[in-house]
Protein backbone atom coordinates (compact mmCIF):
# COMPACT_ATOMS: atom_id res chain seq x y z
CA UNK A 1 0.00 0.00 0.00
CA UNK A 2 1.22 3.26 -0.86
CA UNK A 3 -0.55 7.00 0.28
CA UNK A 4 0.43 10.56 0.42
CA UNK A 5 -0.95 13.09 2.84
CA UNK A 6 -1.68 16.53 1.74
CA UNK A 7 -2.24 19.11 4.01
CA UNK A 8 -5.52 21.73 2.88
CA UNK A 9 -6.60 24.69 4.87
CA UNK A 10 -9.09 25.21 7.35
CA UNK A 11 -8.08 21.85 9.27
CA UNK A 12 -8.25 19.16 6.43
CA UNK A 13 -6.02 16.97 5.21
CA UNK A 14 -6.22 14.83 2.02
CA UNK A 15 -5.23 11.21 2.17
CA UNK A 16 -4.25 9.54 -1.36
CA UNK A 17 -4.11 5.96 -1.38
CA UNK A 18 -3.11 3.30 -3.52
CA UNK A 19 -3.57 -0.43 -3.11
CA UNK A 20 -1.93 -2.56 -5.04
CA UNK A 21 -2.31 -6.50 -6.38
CA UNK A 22 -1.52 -8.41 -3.31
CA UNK A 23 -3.43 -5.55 -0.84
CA UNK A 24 -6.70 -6.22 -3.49
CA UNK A 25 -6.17 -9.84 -3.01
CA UNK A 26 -6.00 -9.98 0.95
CA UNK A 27 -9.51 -7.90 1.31
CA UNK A 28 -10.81 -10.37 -1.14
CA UNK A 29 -9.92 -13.29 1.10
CA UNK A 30 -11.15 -11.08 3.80
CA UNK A 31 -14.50 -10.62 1.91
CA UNK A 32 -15.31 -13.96 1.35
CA UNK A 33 -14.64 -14.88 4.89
CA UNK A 34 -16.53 -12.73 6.16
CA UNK A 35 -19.89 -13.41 4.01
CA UNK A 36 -19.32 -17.15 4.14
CA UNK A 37 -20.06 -16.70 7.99
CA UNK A 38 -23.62 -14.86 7.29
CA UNK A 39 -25.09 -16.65 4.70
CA UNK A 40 -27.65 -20.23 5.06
CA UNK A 41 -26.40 -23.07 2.64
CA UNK A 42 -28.22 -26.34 2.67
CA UNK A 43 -25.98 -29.11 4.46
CA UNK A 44 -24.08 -26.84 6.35
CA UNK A 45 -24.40 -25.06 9.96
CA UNK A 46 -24.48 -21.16 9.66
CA UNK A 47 -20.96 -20.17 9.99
CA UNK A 48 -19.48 -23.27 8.77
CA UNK A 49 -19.77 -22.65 5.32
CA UNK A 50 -16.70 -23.84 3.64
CA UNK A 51 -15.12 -20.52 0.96
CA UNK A 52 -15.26 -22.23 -2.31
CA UNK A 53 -19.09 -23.02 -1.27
CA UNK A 54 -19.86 -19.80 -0.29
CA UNK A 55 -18.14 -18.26 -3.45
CA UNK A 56 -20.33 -19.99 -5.82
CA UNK A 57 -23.30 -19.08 -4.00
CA UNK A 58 -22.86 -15.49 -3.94
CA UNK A 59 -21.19 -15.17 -6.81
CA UNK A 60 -18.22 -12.67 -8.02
CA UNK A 61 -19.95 -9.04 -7.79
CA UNK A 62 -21.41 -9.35 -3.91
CA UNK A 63 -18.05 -10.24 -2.75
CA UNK A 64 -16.01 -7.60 -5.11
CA UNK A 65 -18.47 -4.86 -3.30
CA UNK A 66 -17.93 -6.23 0.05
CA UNK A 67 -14.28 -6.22 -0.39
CA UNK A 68 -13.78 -2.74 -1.54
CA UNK A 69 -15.69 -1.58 1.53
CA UNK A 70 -13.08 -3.50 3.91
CA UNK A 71 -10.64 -2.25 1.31
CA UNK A 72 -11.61 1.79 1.95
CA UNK A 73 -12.44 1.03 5.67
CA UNK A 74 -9.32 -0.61 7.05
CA UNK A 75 -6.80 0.83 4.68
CA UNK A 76 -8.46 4.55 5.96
CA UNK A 77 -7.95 3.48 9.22
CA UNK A 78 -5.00 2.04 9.20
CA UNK A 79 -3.41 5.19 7.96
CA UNK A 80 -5.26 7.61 10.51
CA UNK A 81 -3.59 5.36 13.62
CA UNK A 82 -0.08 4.91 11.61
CA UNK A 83 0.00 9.10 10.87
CA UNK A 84 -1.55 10.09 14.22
CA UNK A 85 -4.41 12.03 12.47
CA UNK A 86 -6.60 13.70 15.13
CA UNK A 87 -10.17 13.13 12.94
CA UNK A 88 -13.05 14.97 13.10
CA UNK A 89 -15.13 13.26 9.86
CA UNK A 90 -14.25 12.66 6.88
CA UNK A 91 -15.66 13.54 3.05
CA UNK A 92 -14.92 13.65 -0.46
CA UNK A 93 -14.35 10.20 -0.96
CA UNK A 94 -13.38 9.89 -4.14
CA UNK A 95 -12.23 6.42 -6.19
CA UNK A 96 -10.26 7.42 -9.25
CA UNK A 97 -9.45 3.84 -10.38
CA UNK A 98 -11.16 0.38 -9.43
CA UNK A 99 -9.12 -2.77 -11.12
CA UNK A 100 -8.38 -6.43 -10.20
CA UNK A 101 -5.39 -4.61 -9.93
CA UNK A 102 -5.47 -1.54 -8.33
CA UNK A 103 -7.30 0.21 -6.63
CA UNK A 104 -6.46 4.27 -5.91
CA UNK A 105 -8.98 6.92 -3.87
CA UNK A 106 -8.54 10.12 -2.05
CA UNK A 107 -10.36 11.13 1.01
CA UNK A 108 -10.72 14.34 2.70
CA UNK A 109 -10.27 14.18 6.63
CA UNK A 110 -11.25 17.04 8.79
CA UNK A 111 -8.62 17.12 11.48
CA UNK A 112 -8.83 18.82 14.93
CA UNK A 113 -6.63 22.09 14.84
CA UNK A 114 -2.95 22.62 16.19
CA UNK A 115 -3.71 24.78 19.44
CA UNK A 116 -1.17 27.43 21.55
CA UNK A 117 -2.68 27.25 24.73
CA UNK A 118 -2.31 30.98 26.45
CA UNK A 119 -1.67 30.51 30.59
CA UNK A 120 -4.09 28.62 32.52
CA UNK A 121 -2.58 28.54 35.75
CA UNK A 122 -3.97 31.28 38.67
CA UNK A 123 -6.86 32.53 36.47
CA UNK A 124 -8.31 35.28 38.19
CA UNK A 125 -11.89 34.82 38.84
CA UNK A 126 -14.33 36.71 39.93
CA UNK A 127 -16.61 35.38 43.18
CA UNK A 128 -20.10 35.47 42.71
CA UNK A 129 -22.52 36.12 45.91
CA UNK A 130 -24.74 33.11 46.76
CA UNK A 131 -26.45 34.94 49.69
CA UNK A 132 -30.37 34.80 49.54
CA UNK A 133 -31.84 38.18 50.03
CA UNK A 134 -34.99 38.71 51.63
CA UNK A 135 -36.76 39.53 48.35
CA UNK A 136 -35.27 36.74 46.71
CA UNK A 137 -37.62 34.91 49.12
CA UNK A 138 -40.53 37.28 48.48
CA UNK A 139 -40.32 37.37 44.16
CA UNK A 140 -40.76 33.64 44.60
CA UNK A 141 -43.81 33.63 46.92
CA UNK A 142 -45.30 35.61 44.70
CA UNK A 143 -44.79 33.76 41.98
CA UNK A 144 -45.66 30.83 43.73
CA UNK A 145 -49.17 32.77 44.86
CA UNK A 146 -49.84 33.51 41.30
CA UNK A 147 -50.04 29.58 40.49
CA UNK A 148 -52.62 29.41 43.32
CA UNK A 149 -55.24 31.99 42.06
CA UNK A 150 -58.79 31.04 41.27
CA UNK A 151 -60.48 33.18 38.70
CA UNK A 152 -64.58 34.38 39.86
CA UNK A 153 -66.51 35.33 36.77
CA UNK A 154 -68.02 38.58 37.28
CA UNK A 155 -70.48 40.97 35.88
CA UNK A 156 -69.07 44.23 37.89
CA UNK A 157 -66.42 46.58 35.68
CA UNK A 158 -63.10 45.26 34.73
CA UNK A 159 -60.20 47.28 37.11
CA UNK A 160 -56.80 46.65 37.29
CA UNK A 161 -55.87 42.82 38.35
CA UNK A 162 -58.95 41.56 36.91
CA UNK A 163 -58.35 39.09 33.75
CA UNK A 164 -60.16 39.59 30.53
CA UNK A 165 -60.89 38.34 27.54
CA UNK A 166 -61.54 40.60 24.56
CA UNK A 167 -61.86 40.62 20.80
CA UNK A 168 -59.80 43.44 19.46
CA UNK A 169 -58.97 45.03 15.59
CA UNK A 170 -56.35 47.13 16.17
CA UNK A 171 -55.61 49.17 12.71
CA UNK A 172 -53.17 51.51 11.26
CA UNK A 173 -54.57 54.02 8.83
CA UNK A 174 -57.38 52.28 8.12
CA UNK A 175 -55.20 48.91 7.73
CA UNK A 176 -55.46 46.13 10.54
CA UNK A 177 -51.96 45.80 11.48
CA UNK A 178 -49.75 42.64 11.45
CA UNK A 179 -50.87 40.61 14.93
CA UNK A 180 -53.67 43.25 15.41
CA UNK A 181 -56.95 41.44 15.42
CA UNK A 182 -57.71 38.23 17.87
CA UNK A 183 -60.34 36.99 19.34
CA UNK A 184 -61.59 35.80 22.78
CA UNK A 185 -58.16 37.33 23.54
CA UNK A 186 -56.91 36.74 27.59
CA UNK A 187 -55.33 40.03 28.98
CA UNK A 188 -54.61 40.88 32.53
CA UNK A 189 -55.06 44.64 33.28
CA UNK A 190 -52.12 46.13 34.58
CA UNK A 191 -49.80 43.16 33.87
CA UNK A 192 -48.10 45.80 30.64
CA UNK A 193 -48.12 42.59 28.13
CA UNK A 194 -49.94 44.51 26.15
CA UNK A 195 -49.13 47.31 23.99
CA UNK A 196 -48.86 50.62 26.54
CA UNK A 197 -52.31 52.07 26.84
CA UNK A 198 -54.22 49.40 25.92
CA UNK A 199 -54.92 47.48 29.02
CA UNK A 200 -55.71 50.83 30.61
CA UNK A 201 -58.59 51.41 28.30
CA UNK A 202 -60.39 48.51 29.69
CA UNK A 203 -60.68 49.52 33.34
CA UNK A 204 -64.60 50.35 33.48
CA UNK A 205 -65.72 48.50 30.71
CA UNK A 206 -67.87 44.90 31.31
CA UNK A 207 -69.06 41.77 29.58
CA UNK A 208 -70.54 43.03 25.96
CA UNK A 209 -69.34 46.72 26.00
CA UNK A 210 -67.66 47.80 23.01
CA UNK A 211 -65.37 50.36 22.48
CA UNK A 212 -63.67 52.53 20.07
CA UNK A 213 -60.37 54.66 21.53
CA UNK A 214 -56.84 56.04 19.66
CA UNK A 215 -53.81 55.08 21.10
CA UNK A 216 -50.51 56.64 20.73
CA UNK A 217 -47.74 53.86 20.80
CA UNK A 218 -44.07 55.39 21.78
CA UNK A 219 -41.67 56.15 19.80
CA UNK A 220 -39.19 53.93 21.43
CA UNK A 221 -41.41 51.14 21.54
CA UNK A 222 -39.89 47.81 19.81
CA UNK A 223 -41.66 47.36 16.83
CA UNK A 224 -40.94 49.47 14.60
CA UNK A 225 -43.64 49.79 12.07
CA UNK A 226 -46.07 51.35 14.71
CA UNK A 227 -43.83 53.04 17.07
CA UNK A 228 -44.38 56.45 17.50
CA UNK A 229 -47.77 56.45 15.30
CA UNK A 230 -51.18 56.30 16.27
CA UNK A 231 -53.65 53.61 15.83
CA UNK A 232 -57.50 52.97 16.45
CA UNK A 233 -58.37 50.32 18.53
CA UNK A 234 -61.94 48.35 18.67
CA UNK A 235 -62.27 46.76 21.42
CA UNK A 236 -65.29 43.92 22.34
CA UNK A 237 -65.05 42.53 26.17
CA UNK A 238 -66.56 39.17 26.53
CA UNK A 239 -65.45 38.21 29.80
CA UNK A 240 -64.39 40.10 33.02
CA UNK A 241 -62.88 37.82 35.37
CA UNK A 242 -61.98 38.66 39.24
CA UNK A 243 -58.34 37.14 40.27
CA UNK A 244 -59.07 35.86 43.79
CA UNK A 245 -55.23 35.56 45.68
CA UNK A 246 -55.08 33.31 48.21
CA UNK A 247 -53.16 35.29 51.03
CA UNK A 248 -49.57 33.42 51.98
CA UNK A 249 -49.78 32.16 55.35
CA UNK A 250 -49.50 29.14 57.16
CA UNK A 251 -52.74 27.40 55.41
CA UNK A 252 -51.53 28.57 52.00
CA UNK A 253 -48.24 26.36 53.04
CA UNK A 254 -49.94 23.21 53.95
CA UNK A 255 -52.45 23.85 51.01
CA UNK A 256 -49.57 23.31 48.74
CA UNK A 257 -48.75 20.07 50.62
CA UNK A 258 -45.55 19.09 52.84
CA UNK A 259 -45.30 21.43 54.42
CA UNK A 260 -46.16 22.37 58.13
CA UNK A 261 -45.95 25.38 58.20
CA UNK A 262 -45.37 28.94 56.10
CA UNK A 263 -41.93 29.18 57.67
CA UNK A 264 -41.22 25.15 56.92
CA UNK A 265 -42.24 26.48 53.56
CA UNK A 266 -39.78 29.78 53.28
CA UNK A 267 -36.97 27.48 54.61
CA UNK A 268 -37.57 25.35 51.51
CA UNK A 269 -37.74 27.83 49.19
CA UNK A 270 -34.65 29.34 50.96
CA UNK A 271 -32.76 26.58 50.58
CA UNK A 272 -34.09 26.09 46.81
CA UNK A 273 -32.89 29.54 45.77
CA UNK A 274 -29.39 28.76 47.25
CA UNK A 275 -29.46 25.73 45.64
CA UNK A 276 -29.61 27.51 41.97
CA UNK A 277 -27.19 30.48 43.27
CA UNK A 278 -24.67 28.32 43.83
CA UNK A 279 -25.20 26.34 39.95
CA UNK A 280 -25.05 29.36 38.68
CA UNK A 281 -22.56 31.08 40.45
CA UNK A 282 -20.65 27.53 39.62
CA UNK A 283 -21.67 28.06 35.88
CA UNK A 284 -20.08 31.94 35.78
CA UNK A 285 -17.19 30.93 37.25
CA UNK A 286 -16.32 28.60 34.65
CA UNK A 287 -17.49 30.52 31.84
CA UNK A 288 -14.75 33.40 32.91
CA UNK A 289 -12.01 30.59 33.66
CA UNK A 290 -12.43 29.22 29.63
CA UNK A 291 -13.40 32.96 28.44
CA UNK A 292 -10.21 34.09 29.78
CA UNK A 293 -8.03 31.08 28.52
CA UNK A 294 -8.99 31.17 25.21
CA UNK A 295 -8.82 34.94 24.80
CA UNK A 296 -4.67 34.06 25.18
CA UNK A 297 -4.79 31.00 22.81
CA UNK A 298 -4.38 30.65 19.19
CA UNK A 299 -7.18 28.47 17.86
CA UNK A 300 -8.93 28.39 14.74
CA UNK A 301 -11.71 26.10 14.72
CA UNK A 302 -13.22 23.72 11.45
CA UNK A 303 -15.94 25.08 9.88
CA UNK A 304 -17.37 21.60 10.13
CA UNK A 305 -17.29 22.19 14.52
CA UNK A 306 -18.99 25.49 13.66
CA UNK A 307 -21.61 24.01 11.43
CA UNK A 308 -22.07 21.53 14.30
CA UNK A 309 -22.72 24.13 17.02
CA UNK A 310 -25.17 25.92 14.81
CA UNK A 311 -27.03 22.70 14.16
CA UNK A 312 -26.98 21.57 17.76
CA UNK A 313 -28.50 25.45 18.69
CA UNK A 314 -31.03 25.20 16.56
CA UNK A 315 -31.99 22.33 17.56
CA UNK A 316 -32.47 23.18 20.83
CA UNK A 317 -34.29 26.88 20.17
CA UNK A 318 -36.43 24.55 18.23
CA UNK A 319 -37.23 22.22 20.61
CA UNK A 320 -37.59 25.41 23.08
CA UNK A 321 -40.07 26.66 20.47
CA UNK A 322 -41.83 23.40 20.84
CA UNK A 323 -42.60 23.25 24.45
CA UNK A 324 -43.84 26.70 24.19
CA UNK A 325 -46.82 25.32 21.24
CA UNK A 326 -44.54 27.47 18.95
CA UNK A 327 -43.07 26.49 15.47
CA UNK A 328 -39.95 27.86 14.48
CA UNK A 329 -41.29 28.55 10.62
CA UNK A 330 -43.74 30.32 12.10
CA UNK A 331 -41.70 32.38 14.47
CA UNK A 332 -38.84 32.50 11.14
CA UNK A 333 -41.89 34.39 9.43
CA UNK A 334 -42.79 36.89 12.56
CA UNK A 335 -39.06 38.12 13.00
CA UNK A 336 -38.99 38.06 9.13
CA UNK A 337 -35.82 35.85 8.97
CA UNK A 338 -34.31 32.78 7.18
CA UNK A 339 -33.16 29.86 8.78
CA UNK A 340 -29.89 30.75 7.29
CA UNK A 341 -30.19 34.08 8.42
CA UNK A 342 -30.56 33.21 12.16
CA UNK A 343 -27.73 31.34 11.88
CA UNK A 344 -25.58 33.97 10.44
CA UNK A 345 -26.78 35.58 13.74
CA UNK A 346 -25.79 32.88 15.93
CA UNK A 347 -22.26 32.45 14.45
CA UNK A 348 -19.89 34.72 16.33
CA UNK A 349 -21.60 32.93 19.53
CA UNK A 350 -21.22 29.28 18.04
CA UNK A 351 -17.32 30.62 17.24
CA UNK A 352 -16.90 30.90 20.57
CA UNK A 353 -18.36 28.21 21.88
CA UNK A 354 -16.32 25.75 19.66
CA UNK A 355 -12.92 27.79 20.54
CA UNK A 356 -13.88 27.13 24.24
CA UNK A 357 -14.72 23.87 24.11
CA UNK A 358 -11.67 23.19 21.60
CA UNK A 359 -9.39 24.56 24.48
CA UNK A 360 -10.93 22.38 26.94
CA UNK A 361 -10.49 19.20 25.00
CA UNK A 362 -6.29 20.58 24.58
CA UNK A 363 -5.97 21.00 28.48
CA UNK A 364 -7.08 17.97 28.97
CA UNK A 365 -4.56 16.54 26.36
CA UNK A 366 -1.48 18.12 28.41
CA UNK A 367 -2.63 17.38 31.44
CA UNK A 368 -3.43 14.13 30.79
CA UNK A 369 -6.98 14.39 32.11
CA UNK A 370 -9.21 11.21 30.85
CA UNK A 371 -12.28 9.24 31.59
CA UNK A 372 -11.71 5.88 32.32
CA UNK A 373 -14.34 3.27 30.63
CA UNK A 374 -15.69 2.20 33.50
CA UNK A 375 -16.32 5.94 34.52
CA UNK A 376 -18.81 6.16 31.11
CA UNK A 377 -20.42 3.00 31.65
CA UNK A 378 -21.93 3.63 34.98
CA UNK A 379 -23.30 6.95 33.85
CA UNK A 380 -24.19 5.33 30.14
CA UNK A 381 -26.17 2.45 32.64
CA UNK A 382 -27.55 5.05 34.95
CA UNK A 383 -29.08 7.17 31.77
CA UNK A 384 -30.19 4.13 30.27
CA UNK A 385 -32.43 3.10 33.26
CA UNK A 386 -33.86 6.72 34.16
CA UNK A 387 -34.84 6.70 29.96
CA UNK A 388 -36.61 3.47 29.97
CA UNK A 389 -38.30 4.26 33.71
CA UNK A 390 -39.88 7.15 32.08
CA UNK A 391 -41.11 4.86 29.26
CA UNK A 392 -38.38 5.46 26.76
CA UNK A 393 -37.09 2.56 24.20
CA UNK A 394 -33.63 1.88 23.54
CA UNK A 395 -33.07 2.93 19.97
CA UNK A 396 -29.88 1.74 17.27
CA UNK A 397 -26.60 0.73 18.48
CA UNK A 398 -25.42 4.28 16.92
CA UNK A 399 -27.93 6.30 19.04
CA UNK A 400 -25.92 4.77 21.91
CA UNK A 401 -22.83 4.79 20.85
CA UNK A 402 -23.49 8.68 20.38
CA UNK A 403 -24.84 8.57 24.06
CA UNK A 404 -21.63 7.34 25.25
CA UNK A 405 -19.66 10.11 23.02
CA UNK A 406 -21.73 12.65 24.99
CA UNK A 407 -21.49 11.63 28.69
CA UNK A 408 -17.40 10.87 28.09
CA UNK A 409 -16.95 15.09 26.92
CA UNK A 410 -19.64 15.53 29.74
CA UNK A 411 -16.84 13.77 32.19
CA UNK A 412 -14.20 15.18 30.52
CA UNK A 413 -14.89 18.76 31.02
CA UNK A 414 -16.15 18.13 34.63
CA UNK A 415 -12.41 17.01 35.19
CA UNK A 416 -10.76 19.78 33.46
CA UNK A 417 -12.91 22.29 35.56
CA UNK A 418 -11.93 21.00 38.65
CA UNK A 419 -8.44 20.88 37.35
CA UNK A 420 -8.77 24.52 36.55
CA UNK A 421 -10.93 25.33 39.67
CA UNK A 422 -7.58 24.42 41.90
CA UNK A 423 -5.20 26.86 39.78
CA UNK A 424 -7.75 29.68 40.07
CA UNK A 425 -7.12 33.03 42.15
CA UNK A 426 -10.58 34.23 43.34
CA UNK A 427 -11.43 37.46 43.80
């Protein structure tokens, strides 16, 4: 076997091979081996089926096909282990000659990038405050309080706190405007989701009153096409409904259930809020560690990690989109953008990302950080068992095998954190 490596820009390499006579000959040995083992021929155990047999029964083209696979395969891989090629994927596969003879094809690898780490010892991170603050405590009462209101229909006039629900044309010289007519349309006076003015306009009114008023939207306000100008509003009220709030004491605390008390309940919300202080106070001072590491290393990233990161984020902004009974053509056509658009957007962010992530991976390298097997099998096992317990199935052997890939970076940046963590200087 004979190759060449040539090196291309933006972190690929191209790897021309040649196999000759004998090499041909060896995967055709190979070949036939290996399909003797899988096929069924009368008077013979599976497995057992003698080569000569098994030729004539498959004839010459099944075996030529499943040769040059082994042929591209093994020969590939052989050459990525003997030259130490850091792979990413590879593409371009291209056969320029196919004999009994020979056979030659290139390949285009995309290769993680050569990396100058900048210093990474005694980073110089910032603290972040984990103290819970007495309003800390009260925002999430409240919030908690506004998942316990009952709604009282009512006859009376709408006032602020009551929720309504309204038809509404809201027009523009004449022109109902994009978004501007609903019906049966839930707003909460006073809660300013609506555009300024408008919610005011419906203290006093009740079930079946109609009403015409201008409005004067600011000229600050966000969307454009109507800020600063005026529009006419009709407005139809077909339901006023009083927001009865439970008052927080100790019933309201048992009410929601566990709890003995209203202060067993603040201590658990107390402890709750410190709880997600501390992740994120964990998750800033991370961020800063990496930010400031790969601000003083040299790393250019494959546009094929970039294109990754793009396709994993929108992928999740989709799924976001999705739990929300939003779909992301739809909300494409509200911001008036392309998918490809959003991702030109996203790509300074997805940049970074990769760059970050690609410095992680290159600490670990020097240090010798790893993840032993054993380490990703009991967390492979553990996510396994929590998937199925919520009624998941077990899907392809590659769907796992990807599973595996994710909790070993998972583990692998965990460890290069706490690596890092020890070198920082707080401050």
């Amino acid at each position: 076997m004979d190759s060449k490596i040539e090196q291309l820009k933006k972190s690929q390499v191209k790897l021309i091979v040649e196999l000759n006579k004998d090499d041909l000959g060896f995967y055709m040995r190979e070949a036939e081996k290996r399909l003797a083992n899988q096929i069924e021929v009368k008077g013979f155990r599976k497995g057992k089926v003698p080569t000569e047999v098994a030729r004539k029964q498959l004839g010459e083209e099944p075996i030529r096909k499943e040769a040059l696979d082994l042929a591209l395969k093994q020969s590939s891989v052989d050459l990525i282990r003997e030259n130490k090629l850091d792979v990413i994927e590879y593409s371009d596969l291209q056969i320029k000659e196919n004999s009994e003879d020979k056979l030659v094809y290139e390949v285009v690898f995309s290769v993680f990038p050569k990396i100058e780490l900048g210093s990474y010892g005694g980073v110089k991170v910032k603290k972040t405050s984990t103290d819970v603050h007495p309003e800390d405590l009260e925002n999430t009462l409240k919030e908690i309080q506004k998942t316990r209101t009952n709604l009282e229909e009512s006859n009376e006039s709408a006032k602020k706190g009551d929720r309504v629900e309204v038809d509404f044309d809201i027009k523009l010289d004449g022109t109902t405007i994009e978004g501007g007519k609903s019906e049966n349309h839930p707003v909460v006076i006073g809660s300013g989701a609506f555009l300024p003015g408008f919610e005011d306009n419906l203290i006093s009114m009740k079930k079946d009153d109609e009403k015409t008023f201008k409005l004067k939207v600011p000229v600050d306000y966000g969307h454009k096409p109507i800020a600063g100008k005026e529009l006419e509003c009709n407005v139809k009220v077909k339901k006023v409904d009083h927001v009865i709030v439970p008052e927080i004491n100790d019933e309201f605390a048992k009410d929601l259930g566990g709890f003995a008390s209203l202060a067993d309940l603040k201590k658990n919300i107390e402890q709750g809020i410190k709880m997600e202080k501390e992740m994120k106070a964990k998750d800033s001072t991370r961020l800063q560690m990496l930010e400031q590491i790969t601000e003083k290393s040299k790393v250019e990233p494959p546009e094929v990690l970039v294109e990754k990161q793009l396709d994993s984020m929108m992928k999740g902004f989709d799924y976001e989109l999705h739990q929300k009974g939003m779909e992301l053509s739809l909300y494409l056509a509200h911001i008036k953008k392309t998918q490809d658009e959003l991702r030109n957007d996203w790509r300074k962010n997805a940049l970074k990302q990769v760059k970050m992530a690609l410095v992680s991976r290159e600490i670990a390298k020097q240090e010798s950080i790893d993840v032993k097997p054993e380490e990703v099998e009991e967390e492979f096992n553990l996510a396994i068992q929590q998937f199925v317990g919520q009624g998941g199935s077990v899907k392809n052997e590659d769907e796992l095998n990807k599973l595996k890939d994710r909790i070993h970076d998972t583990l692998l940046n965990e460890k290069v954190f706490q690596f890092l963590e020890k070198k920082a200087e707080f401050v």
